[in-house]
PDB file of N, CA and C in Angstrom:
ATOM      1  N   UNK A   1      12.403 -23.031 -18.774  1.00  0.00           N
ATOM      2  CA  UNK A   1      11.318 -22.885 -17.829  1.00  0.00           C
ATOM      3  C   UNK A   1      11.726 -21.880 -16.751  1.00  0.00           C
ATOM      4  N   UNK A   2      10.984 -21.113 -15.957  1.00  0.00           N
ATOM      5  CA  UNK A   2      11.049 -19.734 -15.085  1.00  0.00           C
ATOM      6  C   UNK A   2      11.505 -20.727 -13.870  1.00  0.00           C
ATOM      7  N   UNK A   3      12.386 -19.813 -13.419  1.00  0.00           N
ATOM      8  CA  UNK A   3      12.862 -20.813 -12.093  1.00  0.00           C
ATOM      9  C   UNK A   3      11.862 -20.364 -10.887  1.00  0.00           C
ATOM     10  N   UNK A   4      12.455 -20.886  -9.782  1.00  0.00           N
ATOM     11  CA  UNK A   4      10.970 -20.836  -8.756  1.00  0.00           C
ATOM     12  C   UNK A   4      11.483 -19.853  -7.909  1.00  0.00           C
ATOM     13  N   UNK A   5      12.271 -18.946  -7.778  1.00  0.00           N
ATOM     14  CA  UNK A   5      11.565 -17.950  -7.183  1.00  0.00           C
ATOM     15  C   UNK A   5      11.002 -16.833  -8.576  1.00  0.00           C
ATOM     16  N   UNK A   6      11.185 -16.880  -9.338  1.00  0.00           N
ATOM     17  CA  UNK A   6      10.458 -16.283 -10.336  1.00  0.00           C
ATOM     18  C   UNK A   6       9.108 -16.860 -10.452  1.00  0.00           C
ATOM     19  N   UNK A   7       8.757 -17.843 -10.363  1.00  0.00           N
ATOM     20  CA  UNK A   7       7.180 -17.778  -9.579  1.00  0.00           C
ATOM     21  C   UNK A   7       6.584 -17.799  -8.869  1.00  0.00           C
ATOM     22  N   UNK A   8       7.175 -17.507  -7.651  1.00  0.00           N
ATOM     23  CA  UNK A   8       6.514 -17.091  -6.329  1.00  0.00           C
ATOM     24  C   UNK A   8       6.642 -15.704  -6.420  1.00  0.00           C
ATOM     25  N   UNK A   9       7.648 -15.104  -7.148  1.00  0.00           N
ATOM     26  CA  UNK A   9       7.313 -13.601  -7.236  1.00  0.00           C
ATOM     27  C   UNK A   9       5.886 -13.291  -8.209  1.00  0.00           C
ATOM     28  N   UNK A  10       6.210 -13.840  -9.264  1.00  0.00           N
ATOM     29  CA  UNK A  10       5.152 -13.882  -9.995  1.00  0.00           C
ATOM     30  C   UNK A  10       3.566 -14.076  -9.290  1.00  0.00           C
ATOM     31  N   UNK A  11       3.652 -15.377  -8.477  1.00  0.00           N
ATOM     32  CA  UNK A  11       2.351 -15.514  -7.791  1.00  0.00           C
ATOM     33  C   UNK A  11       2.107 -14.765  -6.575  1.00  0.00           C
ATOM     34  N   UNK A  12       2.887 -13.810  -6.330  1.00  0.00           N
ATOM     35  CA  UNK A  12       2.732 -13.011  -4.675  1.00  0.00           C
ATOM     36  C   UNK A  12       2.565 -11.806  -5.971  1.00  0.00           C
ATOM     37  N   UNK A  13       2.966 -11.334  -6.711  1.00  0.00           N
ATOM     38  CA  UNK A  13       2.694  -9.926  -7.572  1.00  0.00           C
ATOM     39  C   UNK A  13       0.522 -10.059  -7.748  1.00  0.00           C
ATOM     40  N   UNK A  14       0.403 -11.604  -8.619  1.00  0.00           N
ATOM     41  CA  UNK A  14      -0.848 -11.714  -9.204  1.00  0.00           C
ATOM     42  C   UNK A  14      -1.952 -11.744  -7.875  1.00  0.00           C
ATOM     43  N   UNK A  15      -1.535 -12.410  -6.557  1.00  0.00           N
ATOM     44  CA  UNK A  15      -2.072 -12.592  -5.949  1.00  0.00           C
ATOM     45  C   UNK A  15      -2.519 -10.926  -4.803  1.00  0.00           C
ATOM     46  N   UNK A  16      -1.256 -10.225  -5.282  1.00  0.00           N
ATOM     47  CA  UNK A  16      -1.749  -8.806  -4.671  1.00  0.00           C
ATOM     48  C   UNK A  16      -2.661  -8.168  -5.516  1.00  0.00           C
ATOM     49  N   UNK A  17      -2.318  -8.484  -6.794  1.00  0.00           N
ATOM     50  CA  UNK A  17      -3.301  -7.555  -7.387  1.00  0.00           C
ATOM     51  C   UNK A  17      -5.188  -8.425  -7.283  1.00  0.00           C
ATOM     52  N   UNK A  18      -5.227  -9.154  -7.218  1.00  0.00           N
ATOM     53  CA  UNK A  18      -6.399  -9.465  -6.992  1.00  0.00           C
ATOM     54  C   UNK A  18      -7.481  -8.833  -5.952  1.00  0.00           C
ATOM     55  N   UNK A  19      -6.024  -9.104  -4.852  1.00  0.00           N
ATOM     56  CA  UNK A  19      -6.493  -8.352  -3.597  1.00  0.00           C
ATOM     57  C   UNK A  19      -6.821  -6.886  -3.796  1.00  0.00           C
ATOM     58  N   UNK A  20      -6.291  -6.186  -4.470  1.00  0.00           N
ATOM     59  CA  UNK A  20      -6.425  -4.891  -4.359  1.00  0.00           C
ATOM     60  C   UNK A  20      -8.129  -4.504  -5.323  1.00  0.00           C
ATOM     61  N   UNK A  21      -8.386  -5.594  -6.310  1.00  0.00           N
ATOM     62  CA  UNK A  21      -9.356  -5.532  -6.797  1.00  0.00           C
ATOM     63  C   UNK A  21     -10.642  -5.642  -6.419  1.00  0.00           C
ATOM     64  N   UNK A  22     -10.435  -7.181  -5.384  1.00  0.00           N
ATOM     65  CA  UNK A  22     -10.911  -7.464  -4.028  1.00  0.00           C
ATOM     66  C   UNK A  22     -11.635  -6.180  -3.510  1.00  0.00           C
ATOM     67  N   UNK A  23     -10.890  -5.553  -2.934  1.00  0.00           N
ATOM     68  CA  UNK A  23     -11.010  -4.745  -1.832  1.00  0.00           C
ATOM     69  C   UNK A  23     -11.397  -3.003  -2.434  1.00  0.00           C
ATOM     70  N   UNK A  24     -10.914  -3.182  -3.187  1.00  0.00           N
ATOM     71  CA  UNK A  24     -10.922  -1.634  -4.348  1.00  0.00           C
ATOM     72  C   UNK A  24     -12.068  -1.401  -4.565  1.00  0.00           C
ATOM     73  N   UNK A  25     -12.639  -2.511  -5.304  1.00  0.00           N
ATOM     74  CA  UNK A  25     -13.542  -2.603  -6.051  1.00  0.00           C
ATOM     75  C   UNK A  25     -15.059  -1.879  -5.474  1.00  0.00           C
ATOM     76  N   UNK A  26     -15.260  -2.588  -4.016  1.00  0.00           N
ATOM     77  CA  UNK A  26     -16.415  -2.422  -3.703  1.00  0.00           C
ATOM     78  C   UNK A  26     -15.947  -0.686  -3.024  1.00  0.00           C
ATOM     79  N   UNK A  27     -15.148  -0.467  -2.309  1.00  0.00           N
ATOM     80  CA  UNK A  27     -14.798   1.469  -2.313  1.00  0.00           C
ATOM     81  C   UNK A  27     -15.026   2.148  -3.060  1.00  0.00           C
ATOM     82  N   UNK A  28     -14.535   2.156  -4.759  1.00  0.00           N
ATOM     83  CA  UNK A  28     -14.943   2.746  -5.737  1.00  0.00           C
ATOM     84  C   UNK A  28     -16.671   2.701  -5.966  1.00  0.00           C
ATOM     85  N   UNK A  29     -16.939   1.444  -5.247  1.00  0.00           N
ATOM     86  CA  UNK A  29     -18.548   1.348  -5.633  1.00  0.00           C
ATOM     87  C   UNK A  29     -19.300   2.724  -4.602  1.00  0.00           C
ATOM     88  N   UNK A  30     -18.883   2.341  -3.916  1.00  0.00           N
ATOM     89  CA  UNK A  30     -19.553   3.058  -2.612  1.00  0.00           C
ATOM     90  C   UNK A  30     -18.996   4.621  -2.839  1.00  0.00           C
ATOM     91  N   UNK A  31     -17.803   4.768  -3.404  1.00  0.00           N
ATOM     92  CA  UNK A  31     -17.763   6.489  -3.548  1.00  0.00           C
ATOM     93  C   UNK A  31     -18.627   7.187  -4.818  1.00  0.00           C
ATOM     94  N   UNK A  32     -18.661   6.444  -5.655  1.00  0.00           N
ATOM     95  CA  UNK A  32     -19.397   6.523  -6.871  1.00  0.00           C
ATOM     96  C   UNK A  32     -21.081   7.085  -6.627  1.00  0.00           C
ATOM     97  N   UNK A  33     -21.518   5.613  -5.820  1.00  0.00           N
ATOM     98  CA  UNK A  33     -22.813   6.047  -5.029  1.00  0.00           C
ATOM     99  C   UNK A  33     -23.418   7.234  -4.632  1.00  0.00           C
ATOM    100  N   UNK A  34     -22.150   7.656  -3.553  1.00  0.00           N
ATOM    101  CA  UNK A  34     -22.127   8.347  -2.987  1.00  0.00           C
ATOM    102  C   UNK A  34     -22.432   9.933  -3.377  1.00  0.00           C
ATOM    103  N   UNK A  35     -21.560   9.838  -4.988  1.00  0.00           N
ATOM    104  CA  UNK A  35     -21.313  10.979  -5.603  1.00  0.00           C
ATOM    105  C   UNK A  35     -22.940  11.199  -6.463  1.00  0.00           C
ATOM    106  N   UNK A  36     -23.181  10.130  -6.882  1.00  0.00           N
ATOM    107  CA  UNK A  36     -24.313  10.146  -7.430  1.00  0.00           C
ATOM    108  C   UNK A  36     -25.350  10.795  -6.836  1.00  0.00           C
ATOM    109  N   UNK A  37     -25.839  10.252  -5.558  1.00  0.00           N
ATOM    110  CA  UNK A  37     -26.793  10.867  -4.473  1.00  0.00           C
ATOM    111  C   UNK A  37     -26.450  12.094  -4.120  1.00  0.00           C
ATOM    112  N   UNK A  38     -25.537  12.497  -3.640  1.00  0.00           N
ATOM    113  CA  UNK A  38     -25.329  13.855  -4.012  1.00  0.00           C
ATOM    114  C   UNK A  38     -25.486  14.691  -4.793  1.00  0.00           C
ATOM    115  N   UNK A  39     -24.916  14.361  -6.212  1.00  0.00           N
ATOM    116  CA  UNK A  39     -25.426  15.159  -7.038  1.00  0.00           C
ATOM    117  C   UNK A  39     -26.785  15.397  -7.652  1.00  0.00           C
ATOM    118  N   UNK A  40     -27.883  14.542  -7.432  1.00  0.00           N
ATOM    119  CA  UNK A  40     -29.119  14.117  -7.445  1.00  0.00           C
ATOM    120  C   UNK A  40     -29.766  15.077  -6.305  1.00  0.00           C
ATOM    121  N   UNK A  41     -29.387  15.091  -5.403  1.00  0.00           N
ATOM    122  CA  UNK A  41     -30.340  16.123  -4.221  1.00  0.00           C
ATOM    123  C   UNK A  41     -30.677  17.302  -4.612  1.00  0.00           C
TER     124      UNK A  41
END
């Protein structure tokens, strides 16, 4: 069995990446948008 700091690394690695998805996610939305309307004018 994985000893425990091998899963708190594990759960601080999974738990950043969420965050970054979190937070990513809706930026990419909004530059995308962005690009769209632009290129549309």
């Amino acid at each position: 069995m994985a000893s425990v700091h091998d899963m708190q690394a594990s759960r601080s690695t999974y738990e950043g990446m969420l965050n970054l998805f979190k937070f990513g996610t809706p930026v990419v939305i909004a530059i995308t948008a962005l690009v769209i309307f632009l290129l549309t004018r």
